[in-house]
Each structure stands twice: as C-alpha cells, then as structure tokens.
Protein backbone atom coordinates (compact mmCIF):
# COMPACT_ATOMS: atom_id res chain seq x y z
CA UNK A 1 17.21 -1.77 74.12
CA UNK A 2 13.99 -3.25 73.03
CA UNK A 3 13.36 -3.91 69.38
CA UNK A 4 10.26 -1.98 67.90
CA UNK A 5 8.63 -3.47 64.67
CA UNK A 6 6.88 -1.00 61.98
CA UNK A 7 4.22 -2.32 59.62
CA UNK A 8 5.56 -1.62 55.80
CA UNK A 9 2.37 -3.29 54.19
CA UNK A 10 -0.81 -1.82 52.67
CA UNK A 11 -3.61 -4.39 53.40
CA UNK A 12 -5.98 -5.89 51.15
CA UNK A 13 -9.27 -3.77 50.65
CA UNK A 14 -12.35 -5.99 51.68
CA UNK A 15 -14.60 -4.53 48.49
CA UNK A 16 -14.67 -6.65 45.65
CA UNK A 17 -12.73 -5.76 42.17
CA UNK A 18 -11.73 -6.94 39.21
CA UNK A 19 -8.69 -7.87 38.68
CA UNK A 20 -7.30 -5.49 36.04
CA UNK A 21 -4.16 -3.57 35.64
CA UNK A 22 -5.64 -0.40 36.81
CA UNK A 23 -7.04 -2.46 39.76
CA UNK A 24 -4.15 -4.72 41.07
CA UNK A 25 -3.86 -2.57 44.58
CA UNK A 26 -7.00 -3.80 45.66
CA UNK A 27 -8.53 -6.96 45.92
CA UNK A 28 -12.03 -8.95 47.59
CA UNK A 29 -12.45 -10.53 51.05
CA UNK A 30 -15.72 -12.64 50.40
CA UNK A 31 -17.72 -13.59 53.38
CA UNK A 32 -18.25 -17.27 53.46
CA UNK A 33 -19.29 -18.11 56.46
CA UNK A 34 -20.84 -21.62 57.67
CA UNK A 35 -21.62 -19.82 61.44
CA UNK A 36 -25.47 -20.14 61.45
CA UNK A 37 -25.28 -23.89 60.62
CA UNK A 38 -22.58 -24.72 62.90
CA UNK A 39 -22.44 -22.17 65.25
CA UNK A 40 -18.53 -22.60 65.26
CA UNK A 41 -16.89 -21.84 62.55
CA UNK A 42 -16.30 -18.18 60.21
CA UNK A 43 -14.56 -18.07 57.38
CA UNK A 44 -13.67 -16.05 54.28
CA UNK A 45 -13.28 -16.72 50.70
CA UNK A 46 -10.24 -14.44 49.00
CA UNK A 47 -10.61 -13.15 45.15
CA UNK A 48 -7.40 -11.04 43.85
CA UNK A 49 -4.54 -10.93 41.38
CA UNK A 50 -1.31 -11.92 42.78
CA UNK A 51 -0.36 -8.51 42.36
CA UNK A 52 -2.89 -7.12 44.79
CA UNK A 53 -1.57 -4.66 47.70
CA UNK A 54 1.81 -5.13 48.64
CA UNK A 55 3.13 -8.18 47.00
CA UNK A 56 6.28 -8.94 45.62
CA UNK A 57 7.43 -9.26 41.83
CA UNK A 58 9.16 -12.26 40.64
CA UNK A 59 11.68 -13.35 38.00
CA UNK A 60 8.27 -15.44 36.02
CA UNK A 61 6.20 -11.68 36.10
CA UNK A 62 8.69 -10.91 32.31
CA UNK A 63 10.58 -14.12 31.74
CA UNK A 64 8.63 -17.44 30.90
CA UNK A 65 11.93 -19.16 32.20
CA UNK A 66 12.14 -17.20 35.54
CA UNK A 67 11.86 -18.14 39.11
CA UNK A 68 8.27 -18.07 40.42
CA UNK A 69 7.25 -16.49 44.02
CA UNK A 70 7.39 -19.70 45.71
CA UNK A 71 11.16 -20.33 44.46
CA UNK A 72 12.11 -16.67 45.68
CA UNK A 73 14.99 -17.51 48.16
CA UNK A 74 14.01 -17.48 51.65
CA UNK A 75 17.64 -15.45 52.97
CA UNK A 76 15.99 -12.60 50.66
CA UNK A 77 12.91 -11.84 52.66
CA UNK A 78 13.83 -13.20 56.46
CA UNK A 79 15.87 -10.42 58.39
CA UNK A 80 16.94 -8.95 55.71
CA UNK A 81 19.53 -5.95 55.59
CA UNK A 82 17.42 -3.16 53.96
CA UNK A 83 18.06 0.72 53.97
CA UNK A 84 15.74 3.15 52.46
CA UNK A 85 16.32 6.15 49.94
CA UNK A 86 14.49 9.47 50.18
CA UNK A 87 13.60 10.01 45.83
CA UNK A 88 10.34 11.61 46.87
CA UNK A 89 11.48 15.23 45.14
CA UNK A 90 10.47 13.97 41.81
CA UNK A 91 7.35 14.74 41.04
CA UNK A 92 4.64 12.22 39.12
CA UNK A 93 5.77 10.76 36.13
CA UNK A 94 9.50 11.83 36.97
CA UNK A 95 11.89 9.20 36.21
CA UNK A 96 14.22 8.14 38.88
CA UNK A 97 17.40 7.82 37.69
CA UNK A 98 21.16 5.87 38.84
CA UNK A 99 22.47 9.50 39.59
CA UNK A 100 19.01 10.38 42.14
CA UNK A 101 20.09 7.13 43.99
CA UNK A 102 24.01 7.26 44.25
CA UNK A 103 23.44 10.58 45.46
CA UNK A 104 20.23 10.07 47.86
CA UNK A 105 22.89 7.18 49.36
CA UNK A 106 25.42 9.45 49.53
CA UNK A 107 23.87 12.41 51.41
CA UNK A 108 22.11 9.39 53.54
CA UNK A 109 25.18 8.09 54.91
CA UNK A 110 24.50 4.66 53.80
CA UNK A 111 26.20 2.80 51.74
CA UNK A 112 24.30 0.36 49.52
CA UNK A 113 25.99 -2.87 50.58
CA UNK A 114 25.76 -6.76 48.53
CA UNK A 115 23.14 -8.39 49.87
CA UNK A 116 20.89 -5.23 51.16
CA UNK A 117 17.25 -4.69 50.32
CA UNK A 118 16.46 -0.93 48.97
CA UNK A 119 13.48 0.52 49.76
CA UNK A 120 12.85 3.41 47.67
CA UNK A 121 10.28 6.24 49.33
CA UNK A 122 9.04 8.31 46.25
CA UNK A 123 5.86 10.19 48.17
CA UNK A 124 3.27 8.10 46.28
CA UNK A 125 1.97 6.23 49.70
CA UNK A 126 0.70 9.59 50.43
CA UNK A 127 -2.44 9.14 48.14
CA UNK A 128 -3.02 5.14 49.16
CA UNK A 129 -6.55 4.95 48.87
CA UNK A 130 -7.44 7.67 46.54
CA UNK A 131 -8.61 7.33 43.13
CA UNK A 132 -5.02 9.09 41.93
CA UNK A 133 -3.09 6.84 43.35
CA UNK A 134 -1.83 5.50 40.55
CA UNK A 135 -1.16 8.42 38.73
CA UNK A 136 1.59 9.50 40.80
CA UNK A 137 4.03 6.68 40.05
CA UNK A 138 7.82 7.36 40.13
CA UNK A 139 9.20 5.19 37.39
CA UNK A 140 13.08 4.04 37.77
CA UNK A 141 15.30 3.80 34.79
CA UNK A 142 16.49 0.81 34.12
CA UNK A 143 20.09 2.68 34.74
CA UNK A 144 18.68 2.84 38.20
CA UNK A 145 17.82 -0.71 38.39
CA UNK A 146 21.02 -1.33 37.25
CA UNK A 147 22.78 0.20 39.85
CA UNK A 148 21.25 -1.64 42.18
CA UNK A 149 22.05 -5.18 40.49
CA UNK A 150 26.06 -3.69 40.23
CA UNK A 151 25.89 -2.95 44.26
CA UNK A 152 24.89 -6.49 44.61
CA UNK A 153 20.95 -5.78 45.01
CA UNK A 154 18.57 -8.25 44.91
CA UNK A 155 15.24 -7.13 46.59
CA UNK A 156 14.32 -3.85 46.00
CA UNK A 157 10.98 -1.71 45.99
CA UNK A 158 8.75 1.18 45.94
CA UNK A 159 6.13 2.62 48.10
CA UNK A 160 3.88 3.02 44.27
CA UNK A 161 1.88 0.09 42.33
CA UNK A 162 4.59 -0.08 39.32
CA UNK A 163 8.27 0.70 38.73
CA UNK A 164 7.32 1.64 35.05
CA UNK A 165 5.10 3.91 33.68
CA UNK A 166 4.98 2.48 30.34
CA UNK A 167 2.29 0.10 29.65
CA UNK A 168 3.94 -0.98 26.36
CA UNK A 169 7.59 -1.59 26.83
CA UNK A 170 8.02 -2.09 30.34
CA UNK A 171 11.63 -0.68 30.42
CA UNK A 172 12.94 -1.39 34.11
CA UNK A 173 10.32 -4.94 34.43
CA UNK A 174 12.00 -5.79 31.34
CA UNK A 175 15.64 -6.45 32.92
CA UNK A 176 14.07 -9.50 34.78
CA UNK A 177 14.58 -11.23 31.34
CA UNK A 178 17.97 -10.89 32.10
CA UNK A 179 18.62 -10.67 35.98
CA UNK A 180 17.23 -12.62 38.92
CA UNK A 181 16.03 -10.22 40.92
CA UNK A 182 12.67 -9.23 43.25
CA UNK A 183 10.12 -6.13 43.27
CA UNK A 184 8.56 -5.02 46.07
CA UNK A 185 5.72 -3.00 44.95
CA UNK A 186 2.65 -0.64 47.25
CA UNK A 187 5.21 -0.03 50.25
CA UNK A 188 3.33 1.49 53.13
CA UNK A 189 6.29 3.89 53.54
CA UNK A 190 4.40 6.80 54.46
CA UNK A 191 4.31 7.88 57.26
CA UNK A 192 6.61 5.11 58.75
CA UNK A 193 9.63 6.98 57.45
CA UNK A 194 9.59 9.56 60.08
CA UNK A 195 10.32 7.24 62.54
CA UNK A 196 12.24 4.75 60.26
CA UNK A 197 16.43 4.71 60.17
CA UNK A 198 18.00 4.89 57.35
CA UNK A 199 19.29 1.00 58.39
CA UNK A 200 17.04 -1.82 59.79
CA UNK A 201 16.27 -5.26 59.42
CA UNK A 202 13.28 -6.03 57.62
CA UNK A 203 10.58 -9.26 56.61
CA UNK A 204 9.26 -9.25 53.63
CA UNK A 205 7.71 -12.73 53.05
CA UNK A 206 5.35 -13.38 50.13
CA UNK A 207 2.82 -16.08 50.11
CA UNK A 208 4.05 -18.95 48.91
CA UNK A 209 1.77 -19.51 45.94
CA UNK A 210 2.96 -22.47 43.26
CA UNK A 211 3.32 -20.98 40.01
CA UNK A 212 2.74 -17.47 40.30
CA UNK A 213 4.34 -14.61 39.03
CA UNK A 214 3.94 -12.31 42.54
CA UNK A 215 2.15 -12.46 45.94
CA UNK A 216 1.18 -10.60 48.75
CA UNK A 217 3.08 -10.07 51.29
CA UNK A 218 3.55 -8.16 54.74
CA UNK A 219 6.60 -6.32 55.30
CA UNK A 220 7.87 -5.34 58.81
CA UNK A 221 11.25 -3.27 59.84
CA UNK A 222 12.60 -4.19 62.68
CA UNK A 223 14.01 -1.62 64.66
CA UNK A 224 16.93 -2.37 67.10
C-alpha cells in the first residue's frame, strides 16, 4: 500500500505585519533580491515572531528556566505517533474540558497512548484567513491539559492561534511552569480531517532557532 502524506501546516502570509499578539498568525516575506546585478541569484528576507503560522510552543514561552525550541527533543516531532480528537461541537469561547476529551477518545476508538501526539480539531481552521479568526478560539482547561500529561502526552495542539483565551492569566500556558511539554498551535486541520484516520504518523519539526521560545514549523501525517 503506498503511503500518502497530508500537509497539516498553515503557511506564512507574504504581506508584511507587525508582530503583535493579535498578529502572530501572519508574518512578512521581504523581497530582497540581488537578480538584476547578478543575474543569478533571488532571495528573500523573512520578518515574523516566532509564533507566526504554525509553530510550535516551548517549555521557555512561560518558564524563564524552560527548554527552548531548539532543545525540543527530536523523537517528539520525527514520526511521531499522533491521533486526532473531534472537540469541534463547542462553540467560540467554549472551554474544552478533560471530560470532552476522554470521551471524544472514547467514542473515537483510540486510545490515547504514552508517547502519542494529540491533535485536537476544534473547527477554528475553518475561518484561516479571515479577520475572525481569532475570535473563535477553543480554550482547553488546564484539567484538559492535564489529562494529557497523566496519559503520558507530550506534544499536543490545536488547529486555533492560542490554547487560552485569557490574555491575563494564561491558565493552560501556565502549566509549562511546571511540565515539559510542547504546543502545537494554527493546525491546518480543516479540511484534512475528512480524509485523515483517527491514527497516523506525523512530522512536526520546528525550526531550529537558538533561544527562542517557539518556531514555525510544517507538519505532515503520514498515511500508511
């Protein structure tokens, strides 16, 4: 049976932006091109917060102590185990809690196993692009993150730009203080989960920038 890969990732808008909280899915692809002089050579020069598109959250993004993106361990993001849950009947602002996922994994079939990435779909993908993108964020309890952690989770994410809605206590960023774990964040999971299993393997390998607190990254399932 041939293997089929499906494209997870949300690329990097060319138009320039600055890079502010309400702005960190989209980024600026400069030209900067030395083609008329040499006749040979086209480049670009990049301008974006490391939390542009889909990028990955690391330990350093809430604790000063943490791990930053270029310490995230590679066995985390190279043919990874992943399964995906279906939270997408909350609406906007809903919280997702520990009981939406141990029962989405329950009615899924799949068990959430030590070692497995979770991709949560919440229906936010749907407005990529649109100026309300943003506004329909799922947040997850930190109960929810916790369950994860307890079922051995270390890489999880969300096809939205945040995993908390609040801009002042960041309740479920907050547990990194506590827990080495890894945030996937603006997962192109719409439409790919028609066609995606509920089981795959999956890349999802962030640039590895010294220092920072999250990168970009392009995530691929790999369908056997």
């Amino acid at each position: 049976m041939t293997r089929r890969l499906v494209d997870l990732s949300q690329s990097i808008p060319k138009e320039p932006t600055f890079a502010q909280a309400e702005t960190f899915g989209r980024g600026a692809v400069l030209g900067w091109s030395l083609l008329s002089e040499t006749k040979l050579v086209q480049t670009s020069m990049l301008a974006f917060s490391d939390h542009v598109a889909t990028h990955i959250d690391a330990p350093a993004h809430f604790h000063p102590e943490g791990k930053t993106i270029d310490e995230m361990p590679p066995e985390l993001f190279l043919e990874t185990a992943a399964v995906w849950l279906d939270c997408s009947a909350k609406g906007p602002g809903e919280e997702i809690g520990a009981e939406e996922l141990e029962e989405e994994a329950e009615s899924s079939g799949e068990a959430v196993n030590p070692g497995d990435a979770v991709l949560i779909y919440t229906g936010c993908s749907k407005k990529w692009g649109r100026p309300d993108y943003r506004h329909g964020v799922r947040p997850l309890a930190p109960a929810a993150v916790g369950w994860l952690l307890e079922r051995g989770v270390r890489l999880f994410g969300v096809d939205g730009p945040e995993i908390d809605t609040d801009p002042i206590r960041w309740p479920a960023h907050k547990m990194l203080r506590e827990n080495e774990f890894y945030i996937i964040e603006n997962l192109a999971l719409w439409p790919a989960v028609l066609e995606l299993p509920r089981r795959f393997r999956m890349i999802a390998a962030p640039l590895a920038i010294q220092g920072a607190t999250a990168a970009p990254c392009r995530v691929v399932a790999i369908i056997d």
